[in-house]
Protein backbone atom coordinates (compact mmCIF):
# COMPACT_ATOMS: atom_id res chain seq x y z
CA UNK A 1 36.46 16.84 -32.37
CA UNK A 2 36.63 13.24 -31.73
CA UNK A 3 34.84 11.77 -28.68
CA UNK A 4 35.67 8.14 -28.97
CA UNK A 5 36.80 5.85 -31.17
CA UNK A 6 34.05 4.25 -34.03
CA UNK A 7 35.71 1.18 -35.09
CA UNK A 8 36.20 -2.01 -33.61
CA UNK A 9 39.80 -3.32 -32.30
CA UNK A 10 41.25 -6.17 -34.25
CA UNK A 11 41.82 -9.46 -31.67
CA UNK A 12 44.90 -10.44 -31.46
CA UNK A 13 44.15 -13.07 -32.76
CA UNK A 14 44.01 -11.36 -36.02
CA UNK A 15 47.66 -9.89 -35.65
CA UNK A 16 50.25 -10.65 -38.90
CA UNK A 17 48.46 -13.16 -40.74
CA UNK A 18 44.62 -11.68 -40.93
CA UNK A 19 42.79 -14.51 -42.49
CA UNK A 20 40.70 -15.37 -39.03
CA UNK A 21 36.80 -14.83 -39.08
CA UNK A 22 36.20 -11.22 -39.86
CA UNK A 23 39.44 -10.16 -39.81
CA UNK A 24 40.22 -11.35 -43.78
CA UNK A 25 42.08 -9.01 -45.37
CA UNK A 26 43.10 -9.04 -49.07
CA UNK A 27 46.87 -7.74 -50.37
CA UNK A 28 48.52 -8.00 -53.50
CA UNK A 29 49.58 -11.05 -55.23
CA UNK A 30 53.26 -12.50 -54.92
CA UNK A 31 53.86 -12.27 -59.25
CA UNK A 32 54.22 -8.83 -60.88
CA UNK A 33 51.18 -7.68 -62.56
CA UNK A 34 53.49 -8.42 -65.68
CA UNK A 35 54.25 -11.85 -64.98
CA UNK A 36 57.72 -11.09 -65.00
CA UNK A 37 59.68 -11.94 -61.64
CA UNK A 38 62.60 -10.03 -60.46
CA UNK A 39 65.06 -11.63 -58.35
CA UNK A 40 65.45 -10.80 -54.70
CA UNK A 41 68.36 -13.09 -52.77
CA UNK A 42 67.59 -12.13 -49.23
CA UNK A 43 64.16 -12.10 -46.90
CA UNK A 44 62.87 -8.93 -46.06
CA UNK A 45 64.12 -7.28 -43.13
CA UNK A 46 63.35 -4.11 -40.99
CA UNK A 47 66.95 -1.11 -41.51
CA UNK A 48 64.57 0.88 -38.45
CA UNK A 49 62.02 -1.06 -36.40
CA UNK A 50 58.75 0.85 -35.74
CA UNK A 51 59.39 3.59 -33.65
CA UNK A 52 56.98 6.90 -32.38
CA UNK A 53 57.42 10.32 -30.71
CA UNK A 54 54.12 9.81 -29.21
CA UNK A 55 54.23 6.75 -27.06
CA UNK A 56 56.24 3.61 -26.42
CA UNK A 57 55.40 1.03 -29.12
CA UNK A 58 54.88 -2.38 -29.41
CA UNK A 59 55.53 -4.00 -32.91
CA UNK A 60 53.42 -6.88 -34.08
CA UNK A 61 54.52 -6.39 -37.33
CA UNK A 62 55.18 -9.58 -39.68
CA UNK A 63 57.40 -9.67 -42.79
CA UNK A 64 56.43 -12.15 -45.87
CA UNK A 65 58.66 -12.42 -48.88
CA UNK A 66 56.91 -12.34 -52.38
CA UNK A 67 57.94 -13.31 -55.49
CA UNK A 68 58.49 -9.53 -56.62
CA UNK A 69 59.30 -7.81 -52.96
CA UNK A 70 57.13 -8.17 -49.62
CA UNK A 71 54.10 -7.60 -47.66
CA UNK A 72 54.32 -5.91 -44.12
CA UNK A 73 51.43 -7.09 -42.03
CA UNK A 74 49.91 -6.88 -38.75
CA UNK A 75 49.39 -3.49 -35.98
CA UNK A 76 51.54 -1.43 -34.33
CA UNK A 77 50.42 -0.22 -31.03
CA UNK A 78 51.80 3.29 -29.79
CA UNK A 79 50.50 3.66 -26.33
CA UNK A 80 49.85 7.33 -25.63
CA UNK A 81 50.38 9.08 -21.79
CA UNK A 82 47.17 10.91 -20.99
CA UNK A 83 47.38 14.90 -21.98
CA UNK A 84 48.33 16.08 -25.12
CA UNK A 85 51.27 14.71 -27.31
CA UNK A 86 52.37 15.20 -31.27
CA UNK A 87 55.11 13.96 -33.21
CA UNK A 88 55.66 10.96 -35.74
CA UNK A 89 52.99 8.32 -34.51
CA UNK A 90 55.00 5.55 -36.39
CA UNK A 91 57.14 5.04 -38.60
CA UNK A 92 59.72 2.13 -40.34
CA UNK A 93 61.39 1.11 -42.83
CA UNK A 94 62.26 -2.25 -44.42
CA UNK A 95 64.39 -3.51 -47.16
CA UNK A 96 64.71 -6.47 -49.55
CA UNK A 97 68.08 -6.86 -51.18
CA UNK A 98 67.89 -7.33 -55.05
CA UNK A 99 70.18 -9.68 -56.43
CA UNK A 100 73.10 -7.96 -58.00
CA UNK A 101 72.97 -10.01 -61.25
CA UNK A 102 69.22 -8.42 -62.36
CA UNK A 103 68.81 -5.56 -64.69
CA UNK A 104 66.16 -4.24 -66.45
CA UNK A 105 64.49 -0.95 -68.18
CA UNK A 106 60.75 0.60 -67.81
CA UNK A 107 60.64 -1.00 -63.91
CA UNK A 108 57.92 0.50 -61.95
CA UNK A 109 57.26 0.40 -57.96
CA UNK A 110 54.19 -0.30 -56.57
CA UNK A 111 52.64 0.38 -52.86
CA UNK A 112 49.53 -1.03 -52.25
CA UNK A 113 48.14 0.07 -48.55
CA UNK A 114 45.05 -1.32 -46.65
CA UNK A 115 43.87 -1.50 -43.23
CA UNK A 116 43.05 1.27 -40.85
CA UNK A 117 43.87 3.86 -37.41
CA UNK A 118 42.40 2.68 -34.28
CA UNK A 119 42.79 6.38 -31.60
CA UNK A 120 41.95 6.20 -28.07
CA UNK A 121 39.50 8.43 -26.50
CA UNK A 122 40.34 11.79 -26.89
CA UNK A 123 40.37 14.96 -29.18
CA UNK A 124 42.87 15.18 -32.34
CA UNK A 125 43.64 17.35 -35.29
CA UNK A 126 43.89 16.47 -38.79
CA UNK A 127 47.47 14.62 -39.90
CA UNK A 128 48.98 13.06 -42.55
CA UNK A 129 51.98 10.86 -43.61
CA UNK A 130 52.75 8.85 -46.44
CA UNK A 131 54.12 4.80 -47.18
CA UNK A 132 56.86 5.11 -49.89
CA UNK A 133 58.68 2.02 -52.13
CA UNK A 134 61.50 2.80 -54.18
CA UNK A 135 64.88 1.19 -55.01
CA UNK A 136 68.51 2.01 -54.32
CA UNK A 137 71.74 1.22 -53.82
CA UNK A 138 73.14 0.26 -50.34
CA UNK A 139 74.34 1.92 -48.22
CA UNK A 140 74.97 5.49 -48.88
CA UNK A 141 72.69 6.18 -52.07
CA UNK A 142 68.90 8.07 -51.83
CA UNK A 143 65.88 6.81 -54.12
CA UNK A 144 67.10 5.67 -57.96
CA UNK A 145 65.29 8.79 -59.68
CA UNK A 146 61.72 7.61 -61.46
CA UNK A 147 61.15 4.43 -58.63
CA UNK A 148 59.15 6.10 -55.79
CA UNK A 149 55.64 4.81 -55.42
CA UNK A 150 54.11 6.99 -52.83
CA UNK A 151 50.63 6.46 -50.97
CA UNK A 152 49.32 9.52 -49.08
CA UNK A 153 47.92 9.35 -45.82
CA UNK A 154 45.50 11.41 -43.79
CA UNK A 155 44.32 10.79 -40.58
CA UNK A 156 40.74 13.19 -39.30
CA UNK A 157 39.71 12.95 -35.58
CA UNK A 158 42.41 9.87 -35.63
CA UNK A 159 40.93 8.00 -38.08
CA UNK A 160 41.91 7.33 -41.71
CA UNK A 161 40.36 9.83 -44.09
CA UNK A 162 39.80 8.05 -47.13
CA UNK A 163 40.02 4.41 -45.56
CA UNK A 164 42.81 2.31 -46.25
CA UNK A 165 41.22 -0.37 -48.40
CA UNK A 166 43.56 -1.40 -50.96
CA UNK A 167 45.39 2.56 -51.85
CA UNK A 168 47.64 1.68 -54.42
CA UNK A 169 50.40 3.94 -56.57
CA UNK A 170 52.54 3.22 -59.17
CA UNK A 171 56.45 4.68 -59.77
CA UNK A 172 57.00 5.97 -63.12
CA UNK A 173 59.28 3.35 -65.65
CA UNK A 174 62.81 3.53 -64.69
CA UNK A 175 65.70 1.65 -65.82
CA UNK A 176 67.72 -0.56 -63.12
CA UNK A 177 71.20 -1.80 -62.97
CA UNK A 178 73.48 -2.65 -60.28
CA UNK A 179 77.39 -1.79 -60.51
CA UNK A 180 80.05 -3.61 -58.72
CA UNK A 181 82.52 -1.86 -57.22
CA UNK A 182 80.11 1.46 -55.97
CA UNK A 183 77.73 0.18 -53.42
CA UNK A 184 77.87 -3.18 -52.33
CA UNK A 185 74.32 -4.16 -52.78
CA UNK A 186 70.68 -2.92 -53.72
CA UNK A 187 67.71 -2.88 -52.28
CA UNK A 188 64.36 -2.49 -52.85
CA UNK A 189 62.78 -0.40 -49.53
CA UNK A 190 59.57 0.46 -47.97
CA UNK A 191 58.97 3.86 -45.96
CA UNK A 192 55.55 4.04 -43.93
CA UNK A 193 55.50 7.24 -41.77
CA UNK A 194 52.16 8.62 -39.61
CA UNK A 195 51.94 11.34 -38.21
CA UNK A 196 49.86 11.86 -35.37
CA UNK A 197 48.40 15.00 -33.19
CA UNK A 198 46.77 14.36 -29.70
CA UNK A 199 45.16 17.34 -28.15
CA UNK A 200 43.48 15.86 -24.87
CA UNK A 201 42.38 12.93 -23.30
CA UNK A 202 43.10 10.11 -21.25
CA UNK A 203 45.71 8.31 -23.39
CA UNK A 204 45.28 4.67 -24.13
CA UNK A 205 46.23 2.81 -27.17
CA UNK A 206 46.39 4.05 -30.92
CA UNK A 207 46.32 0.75 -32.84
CA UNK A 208 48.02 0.93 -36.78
CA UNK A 209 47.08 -1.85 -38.70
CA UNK A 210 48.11 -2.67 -41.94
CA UNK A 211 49.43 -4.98 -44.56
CA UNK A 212 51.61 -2.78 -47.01
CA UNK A 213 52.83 -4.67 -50.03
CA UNK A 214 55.86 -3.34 -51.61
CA UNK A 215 57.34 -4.98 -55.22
CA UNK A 216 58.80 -4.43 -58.24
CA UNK A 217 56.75 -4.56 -61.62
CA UNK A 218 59.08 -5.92 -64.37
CA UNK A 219 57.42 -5.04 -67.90
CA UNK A 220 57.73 -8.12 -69.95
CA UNK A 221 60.17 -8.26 -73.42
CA UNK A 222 58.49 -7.47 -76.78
CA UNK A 223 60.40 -10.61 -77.70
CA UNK A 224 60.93 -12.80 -74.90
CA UNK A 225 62.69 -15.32 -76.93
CA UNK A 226 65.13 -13.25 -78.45
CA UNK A 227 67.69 -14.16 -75.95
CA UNK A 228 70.98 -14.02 -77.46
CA UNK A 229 73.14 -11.83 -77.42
CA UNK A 230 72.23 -9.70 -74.52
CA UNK A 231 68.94 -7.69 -74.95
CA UNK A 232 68.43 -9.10 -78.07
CA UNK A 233 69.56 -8.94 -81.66
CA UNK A 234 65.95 -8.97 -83.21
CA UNK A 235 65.47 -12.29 -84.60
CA UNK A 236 64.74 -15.56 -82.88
CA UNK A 237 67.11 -18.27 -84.35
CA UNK A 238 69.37 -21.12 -83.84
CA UNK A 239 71.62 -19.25 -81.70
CA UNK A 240 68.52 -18.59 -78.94
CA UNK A 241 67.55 -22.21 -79.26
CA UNK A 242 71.00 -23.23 -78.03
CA UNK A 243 71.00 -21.10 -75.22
CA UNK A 244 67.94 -23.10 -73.88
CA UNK A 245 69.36 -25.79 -74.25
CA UNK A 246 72.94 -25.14 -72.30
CA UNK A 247 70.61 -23.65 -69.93
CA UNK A 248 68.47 -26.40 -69.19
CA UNK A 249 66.74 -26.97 -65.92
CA UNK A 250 68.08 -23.67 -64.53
CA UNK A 251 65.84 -21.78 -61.86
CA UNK A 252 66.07 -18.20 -63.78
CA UNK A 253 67.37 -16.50 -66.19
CA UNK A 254 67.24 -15.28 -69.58
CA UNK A 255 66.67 -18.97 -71.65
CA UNK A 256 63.48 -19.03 -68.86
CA UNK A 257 61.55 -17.23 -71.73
CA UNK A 258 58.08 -18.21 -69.57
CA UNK A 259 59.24 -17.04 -66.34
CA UNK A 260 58.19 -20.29 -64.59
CA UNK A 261 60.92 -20.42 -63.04
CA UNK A 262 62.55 -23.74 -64.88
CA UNK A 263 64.22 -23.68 -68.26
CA UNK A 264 62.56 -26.76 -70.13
CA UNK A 265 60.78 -28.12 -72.95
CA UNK A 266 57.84 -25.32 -73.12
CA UNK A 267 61.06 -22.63 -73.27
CA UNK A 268 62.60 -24.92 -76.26
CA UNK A 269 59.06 -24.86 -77.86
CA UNK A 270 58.68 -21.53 -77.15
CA UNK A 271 61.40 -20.28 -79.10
CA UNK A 272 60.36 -22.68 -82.23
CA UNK A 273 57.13 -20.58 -82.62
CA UNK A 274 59.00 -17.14 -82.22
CA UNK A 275 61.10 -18.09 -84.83
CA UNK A 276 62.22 -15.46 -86.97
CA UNK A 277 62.00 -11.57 -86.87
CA UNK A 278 60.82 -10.05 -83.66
CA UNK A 279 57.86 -7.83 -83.89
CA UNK A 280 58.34 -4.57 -83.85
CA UNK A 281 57.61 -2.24 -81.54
């Protein structure tokens, strides 16, 4: 039975951004633990704003591209009627759209959660809920099978049971590719849903505060310089050295063998000391 809540309300202050006094909380970096960057060609945006069975919400939420997806931070606040209520406390969902020109094989998800459930006064029961990533093609298409990254929630007495300080998952590999002509874009999305269960009391606010980072993690090449053709022929030779070369200063691509973003000089001399066989696997 829960009497009243333990933990102190974030200021408002504090909403989104969380890097004021106390309120500092860490999330993932913006470059895949790889180093690899997958390109995304559109901010992220919210497909179903935060919504709740329970109460009428107000959404604080804030949206922040990263290199490799995007980082959902800031509280929703459900505000409950007094007497008992039950139902989905909150929920959303937000996409990224990937650009349609990527492709690549052992891709993982990853969901990285931290922050906490603020109840009002009252008495609850024991919930759960989950905040998913995965990839797919949009619209029309569920999850592509092997990208879910899934972070389990429980809430006890209202209150997040283990805390939410920095739950991460990881997707098994999976292989990604985008086909004109099927679905006219692809997306990587982000599920968080919460259930809640309020037996008695008063009402009053139930705070949700996150951030939730959601990205891809692109595996780097055994041979990074083996550019040409396509995937690779096994050997790093003249023919990858020209592809620098009528590549450079582009922003991405395969001739960025660094993944700095800019096809130069340390891509050129990059090749030079791959030269020859690739390693094998």
């Amino acid at each position: 039975m829960h009497i009243g809540p333990h933990r102190q309300f974030v200021q408002p202050s504090c909403i989104g951004a969380k890097i004021c006094g106390m309120c500092m909380i860490a999330f993932a970096g913006s470059q895949a633990a790889s180093g690899q960057f997958a390109p995304m060609n559109a901010p992220p945006a919210f497909m179903t704003p935060p919504t709740s069975a329970m109460g009428t919400v107000t959404n604080n939420l804030v949206l922040t591209p990263q290199a490799n997806g995007f980082v959902v931070t800031g509280q929703v606040i459900v505000n409950l009627p007094a007497g008992a209520s039950s139902g989905i406390l909150a929920q959303w969902t937000v996409v990224r759209r990937i650009d349609n020109t990527f492709s690549g094989s052992g891709l993982m998800t990853n969901t990285v959660l931290t922050g906490f459930s603020f109840p009002p006064i009252g008495t609850f029961t024991t919930t759960a809920g989950s905040v998913v990533t995965d990839w797919r093609f949009f619209p029309g298409s569920g999850f592509v099978g092997g990208s879910q990254s899934s972070v389990p929630m429980t809430l006890v007495n209202g209150v997040d049971s283990p805390a939410w300080t920095g739950l991460s998952a990881n997707s098994g590999g999976s292989g990604f590719t985008w086909t004109a002509g099927f679905f006219p874009a692809a997306v990587l999305q982000q599920q968080f849903t919460l259930f809640g269960n309020y037996t008695g009391g008063p009402g009053g606010n139930w705070v949700i505060d996150v951030p939730v980072t959601s990205e891809i993690i692109v595996p780097l090449p055994l041979c990074p310089a083996d550019i040409v053709p396509k995937g690779g022929d096994g050997v790093v030779n003249v023919d990858d050295l020209l592809a620098v070369i009528n590549a450079w200063g582009a922003t991405s691509g395969p001739a960025d063998v660094n993944f700095d973003n800019i096809v130069n000089v340390d891509d050129l001399l990059l090749v030079i000391n791959a030269w020859g066989p690739c390693p094998s696997p």
